[in-house]
N, C-alpha and C. Protein backbone atom coordinates (compact mmCIF):
# COMPACT_ATOMS: atom_id res chain seq x y z
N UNK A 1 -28.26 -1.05 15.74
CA UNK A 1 -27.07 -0.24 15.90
C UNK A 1 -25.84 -0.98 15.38
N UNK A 2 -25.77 -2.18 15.81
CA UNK A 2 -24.36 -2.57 15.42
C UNK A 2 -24.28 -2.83 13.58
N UNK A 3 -25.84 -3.17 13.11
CA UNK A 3 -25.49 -2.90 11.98
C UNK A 3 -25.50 -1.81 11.13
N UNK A 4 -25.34 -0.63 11.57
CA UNK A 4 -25.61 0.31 11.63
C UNK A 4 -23.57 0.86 11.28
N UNK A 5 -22.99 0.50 12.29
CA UNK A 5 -21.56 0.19 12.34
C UNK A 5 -21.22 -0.31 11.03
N UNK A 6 -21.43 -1.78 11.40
CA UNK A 6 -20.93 -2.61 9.81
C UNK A 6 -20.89 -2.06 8.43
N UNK A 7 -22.46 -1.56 8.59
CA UNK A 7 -22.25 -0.33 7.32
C UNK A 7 -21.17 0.41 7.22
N UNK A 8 -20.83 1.46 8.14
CA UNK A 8 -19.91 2.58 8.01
C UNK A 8 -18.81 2.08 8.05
N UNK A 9 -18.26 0.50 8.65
CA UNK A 9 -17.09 0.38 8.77
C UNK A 9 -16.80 -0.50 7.48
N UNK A 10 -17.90 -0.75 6.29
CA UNK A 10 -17.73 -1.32 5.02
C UNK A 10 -17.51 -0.40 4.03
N UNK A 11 -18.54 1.47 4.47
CA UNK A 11 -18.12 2.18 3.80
C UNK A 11 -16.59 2.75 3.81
N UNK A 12 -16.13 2.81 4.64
CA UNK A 12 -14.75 3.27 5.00
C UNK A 12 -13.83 2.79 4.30
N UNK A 13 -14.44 1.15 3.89
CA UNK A 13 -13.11 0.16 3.45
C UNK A 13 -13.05 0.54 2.20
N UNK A 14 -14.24 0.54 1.48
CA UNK A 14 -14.65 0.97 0.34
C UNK A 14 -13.91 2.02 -0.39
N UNK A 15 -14.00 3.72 0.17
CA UNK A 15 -13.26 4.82 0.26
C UNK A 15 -12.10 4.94 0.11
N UNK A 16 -11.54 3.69 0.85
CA UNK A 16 -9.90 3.80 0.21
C UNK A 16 -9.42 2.35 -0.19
N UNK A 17 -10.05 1.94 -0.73
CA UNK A 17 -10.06 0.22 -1.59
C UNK A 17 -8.42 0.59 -2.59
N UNK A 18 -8.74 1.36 -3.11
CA UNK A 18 -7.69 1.64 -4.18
C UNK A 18 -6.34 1.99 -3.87
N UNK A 19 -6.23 2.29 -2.40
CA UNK A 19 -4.94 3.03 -1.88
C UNK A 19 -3.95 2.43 -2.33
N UNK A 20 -3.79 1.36 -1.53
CA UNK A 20 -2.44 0.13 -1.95
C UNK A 20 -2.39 0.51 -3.37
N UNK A 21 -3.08 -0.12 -4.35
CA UNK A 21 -2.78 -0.44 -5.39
C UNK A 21 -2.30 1.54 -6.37
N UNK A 22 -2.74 2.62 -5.78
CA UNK A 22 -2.77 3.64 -6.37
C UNK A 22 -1.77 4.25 -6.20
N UNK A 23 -1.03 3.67 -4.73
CA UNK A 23 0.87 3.99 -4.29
C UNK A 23 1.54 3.63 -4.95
N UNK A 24 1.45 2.18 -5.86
CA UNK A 24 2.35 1.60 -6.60
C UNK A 24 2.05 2.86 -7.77
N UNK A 25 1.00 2.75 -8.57
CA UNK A 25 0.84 3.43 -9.96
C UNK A 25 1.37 5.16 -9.55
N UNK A 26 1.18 5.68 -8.45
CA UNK A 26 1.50 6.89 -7.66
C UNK A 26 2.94 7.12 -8.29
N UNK A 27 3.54 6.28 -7.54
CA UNK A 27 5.11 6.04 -7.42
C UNK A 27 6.05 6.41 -8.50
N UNK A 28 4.80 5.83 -9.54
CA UNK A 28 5.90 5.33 -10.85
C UNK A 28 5.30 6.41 -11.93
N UNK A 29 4.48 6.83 -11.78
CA UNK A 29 3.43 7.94 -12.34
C UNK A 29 3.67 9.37 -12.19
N UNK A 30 3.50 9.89 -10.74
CA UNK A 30 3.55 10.84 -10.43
C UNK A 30 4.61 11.46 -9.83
N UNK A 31 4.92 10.92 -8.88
CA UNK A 31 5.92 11.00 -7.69
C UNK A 31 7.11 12.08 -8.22
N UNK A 32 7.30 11.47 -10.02
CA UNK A 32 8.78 12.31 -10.17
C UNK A 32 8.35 13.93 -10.15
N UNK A 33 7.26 14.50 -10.86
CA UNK A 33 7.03 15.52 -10.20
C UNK A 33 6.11 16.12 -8.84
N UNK A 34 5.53 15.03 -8.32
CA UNK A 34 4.46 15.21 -6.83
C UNK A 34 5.10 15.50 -5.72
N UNK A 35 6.29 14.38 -6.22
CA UNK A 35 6.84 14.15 -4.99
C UNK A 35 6.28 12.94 -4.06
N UNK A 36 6.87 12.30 -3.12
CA UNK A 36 6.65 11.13 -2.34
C UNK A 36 5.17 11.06 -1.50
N UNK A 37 5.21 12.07 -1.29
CA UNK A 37 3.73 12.46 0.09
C UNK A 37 3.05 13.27 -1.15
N UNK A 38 3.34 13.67 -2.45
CA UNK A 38 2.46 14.84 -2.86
C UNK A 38 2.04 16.11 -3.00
N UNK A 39 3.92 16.35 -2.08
CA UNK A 39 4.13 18.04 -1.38
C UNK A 39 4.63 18.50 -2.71
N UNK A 40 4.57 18.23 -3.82
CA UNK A 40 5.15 18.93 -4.76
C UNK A 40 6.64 19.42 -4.87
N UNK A 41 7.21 19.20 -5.83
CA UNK A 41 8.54 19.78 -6.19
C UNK A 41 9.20 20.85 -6.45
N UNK A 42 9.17 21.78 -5.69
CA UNK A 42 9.85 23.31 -6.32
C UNK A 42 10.45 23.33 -7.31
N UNK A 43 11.39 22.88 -7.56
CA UNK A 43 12.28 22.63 -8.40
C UNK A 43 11.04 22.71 -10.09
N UNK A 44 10.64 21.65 -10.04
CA UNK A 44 9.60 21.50 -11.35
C UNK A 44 8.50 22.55 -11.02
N UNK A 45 8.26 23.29 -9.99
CA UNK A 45 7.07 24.48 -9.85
C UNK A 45 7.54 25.72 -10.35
N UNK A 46 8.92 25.48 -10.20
CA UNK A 46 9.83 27.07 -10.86
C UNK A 46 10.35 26.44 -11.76
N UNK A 47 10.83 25.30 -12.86
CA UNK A 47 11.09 25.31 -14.25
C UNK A 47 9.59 25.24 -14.30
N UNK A 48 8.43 25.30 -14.49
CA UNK A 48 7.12 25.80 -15.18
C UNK A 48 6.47 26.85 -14.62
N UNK A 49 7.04 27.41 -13.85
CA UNK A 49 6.74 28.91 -13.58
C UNK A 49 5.15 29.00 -13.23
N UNK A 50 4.97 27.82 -12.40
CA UNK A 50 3.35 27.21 -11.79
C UNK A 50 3.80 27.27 -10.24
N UNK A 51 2.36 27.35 -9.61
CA UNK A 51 2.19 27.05 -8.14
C UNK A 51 1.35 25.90 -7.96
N UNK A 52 2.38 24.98 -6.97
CA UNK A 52 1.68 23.11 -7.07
C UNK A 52 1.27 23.15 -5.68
N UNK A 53 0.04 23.01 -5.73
CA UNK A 53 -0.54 23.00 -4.63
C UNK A 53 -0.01 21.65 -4.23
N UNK A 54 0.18 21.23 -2.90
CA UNK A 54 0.24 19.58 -2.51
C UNK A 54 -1.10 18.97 -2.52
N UNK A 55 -1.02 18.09 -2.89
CA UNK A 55 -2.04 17.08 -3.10
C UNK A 55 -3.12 16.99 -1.91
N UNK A 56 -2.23 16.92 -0.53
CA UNK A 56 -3.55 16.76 0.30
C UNK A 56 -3.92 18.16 0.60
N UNK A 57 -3.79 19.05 -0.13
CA UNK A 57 -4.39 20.30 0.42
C UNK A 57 -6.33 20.68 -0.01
N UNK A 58 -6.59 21.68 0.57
CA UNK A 58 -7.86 21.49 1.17
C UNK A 58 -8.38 21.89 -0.78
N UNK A 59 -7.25 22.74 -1.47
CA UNK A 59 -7.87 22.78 -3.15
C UNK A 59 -7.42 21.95 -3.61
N UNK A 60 -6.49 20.78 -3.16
CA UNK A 60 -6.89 19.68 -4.38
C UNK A 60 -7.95 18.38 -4.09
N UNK A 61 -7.99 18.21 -2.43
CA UNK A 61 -8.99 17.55 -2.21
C UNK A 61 -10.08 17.82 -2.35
N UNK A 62 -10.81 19.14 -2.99
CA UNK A 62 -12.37 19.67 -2.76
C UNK A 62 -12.39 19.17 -3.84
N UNK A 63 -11.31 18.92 -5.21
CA UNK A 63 -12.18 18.23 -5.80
C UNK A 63 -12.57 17.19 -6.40
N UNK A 64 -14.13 16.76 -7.01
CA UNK A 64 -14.43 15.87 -6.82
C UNK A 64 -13.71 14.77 -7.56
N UNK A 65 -13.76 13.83 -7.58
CA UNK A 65 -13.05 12.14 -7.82
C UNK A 65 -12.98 12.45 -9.94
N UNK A 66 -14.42 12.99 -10.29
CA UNK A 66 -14.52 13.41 -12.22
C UNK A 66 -13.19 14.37 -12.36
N UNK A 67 -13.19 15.10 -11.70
CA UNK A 67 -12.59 17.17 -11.61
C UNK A 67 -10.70 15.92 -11.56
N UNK A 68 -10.45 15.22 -10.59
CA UNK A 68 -9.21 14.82 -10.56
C UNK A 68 -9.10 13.66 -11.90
N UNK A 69 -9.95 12.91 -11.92
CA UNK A 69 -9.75 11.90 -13.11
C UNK A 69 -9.63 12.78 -14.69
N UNK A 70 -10.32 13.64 -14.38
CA UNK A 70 -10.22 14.47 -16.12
C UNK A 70 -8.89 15.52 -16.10
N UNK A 71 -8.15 15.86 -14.65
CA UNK A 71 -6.81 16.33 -14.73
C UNK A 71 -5.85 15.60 -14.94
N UNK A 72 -5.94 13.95 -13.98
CA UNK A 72 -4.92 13.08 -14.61
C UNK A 72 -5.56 12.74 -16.19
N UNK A 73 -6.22 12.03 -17.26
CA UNK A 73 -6.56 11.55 -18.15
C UNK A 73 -6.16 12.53 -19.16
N UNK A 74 -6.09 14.09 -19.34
CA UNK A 74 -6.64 15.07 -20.08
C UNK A 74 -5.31 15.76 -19.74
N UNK A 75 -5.16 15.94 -17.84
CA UNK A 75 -4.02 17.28 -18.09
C UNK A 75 -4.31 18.55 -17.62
N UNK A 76 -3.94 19.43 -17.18
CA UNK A 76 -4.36 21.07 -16.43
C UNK A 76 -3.52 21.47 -16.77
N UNK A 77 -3.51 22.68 -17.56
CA UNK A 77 -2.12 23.42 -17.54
C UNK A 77 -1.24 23.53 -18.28
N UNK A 78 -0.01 23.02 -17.01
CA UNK A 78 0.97 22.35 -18.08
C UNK A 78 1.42 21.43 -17.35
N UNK A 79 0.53 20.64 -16.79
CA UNK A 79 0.56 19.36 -16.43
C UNK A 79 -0.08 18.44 -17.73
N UNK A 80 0.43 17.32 -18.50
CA UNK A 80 0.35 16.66 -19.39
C UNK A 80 -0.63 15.66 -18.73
N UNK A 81 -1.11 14.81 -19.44
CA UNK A 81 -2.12 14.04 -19.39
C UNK A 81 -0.90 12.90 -19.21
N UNK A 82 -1.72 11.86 -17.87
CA UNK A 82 -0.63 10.72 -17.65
C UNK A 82 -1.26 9.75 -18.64
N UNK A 83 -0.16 8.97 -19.52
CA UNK A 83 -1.05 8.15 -20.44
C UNK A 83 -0.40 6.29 -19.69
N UNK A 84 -0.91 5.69 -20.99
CA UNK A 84 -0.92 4.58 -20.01
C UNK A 84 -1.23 3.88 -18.44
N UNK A 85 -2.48 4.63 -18.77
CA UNK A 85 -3.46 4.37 -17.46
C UNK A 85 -4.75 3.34 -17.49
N UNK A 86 -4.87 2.63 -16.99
CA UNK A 86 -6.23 1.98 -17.30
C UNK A 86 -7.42 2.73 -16.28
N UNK A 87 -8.51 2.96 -16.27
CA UNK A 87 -9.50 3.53 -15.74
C UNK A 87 -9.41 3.12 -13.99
N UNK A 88 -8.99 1.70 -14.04
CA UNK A 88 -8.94 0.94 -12.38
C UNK A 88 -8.07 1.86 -12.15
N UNK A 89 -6.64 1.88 -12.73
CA UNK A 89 -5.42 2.54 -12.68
C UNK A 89 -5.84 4.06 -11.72
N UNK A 90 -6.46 4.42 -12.41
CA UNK A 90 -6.83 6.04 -12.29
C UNK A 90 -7.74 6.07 -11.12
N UNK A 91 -8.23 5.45 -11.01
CA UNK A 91 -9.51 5.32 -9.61
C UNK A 91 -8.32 4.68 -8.49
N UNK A 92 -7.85 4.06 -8.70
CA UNK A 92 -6.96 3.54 -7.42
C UNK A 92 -5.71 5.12 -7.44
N UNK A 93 -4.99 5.84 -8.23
CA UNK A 93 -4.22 6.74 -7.63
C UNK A 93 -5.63 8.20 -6.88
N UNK A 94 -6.64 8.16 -7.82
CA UNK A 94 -7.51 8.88 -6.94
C UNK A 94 -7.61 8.51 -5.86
N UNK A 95 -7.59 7.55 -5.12
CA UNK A 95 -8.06 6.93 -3.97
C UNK A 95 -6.68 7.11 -2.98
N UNK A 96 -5.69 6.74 -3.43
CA UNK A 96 -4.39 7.02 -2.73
C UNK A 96 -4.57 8.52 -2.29
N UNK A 97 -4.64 9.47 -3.75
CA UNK A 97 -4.38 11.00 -3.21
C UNK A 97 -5.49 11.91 -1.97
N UNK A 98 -6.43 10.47 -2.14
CA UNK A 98 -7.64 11.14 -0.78
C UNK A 98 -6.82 10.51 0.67
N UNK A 99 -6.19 9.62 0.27
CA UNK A 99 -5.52 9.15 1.81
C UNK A 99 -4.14 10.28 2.16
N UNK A 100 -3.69 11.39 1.36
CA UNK A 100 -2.86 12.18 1.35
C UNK A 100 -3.29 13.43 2.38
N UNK A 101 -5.05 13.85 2.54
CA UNK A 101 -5.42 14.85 2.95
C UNK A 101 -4.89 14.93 4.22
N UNK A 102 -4.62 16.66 4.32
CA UNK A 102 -4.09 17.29 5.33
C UNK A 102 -4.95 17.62 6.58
């Protein structure tokens, strides 16, 4: 049993390994249109005449870790592809935006 624990409490650490480091790249990346928490910006949802879901909501968390890495890398929309990312880069703000869920 207790190692049984150790496991889950190694997987856990695991799961959000990237957080720290995905707040900084978050910050400087996203934030100007996410916003701080990820609640999205009205302001930039009505100059693009889009509906921004917040980040920790239950449709941007369903999906999976590929579905968010190929929206930041690539782009949705008329959301632009964030460039100057390194792959760690991108796995650590994925990892932040799962610590966002509502």
């Amino acid at each position: 049993m207790k190692t049984l624990a150790i496991v889950f409490v190694a997987a856990c650490g695991l799961a959000v390994a990237g957080a720290p480091e995905g707040k900084t790249v978050f910050e400087s990346k996203c934030q100007p249109c996410h916003g701080p928490a990820g609640e999205g910006k009205p302001a930039i949802a009505k100059m693009f005449k889009v509906e921004m879901h917040p980040l920790g909501s239950k449709e941007v968390q369903a999906k999976s870790d590929a579905e968010l890495k190929k929206i930041i890398t690539t782009g949705n929309g008329k959301m632009k592809a964030v460039s100057g990312l390194s792959d760690k880069q991108v796995g650590d703000v994925i990892a932040f935006v799962r610590t966002l869920k509502q």
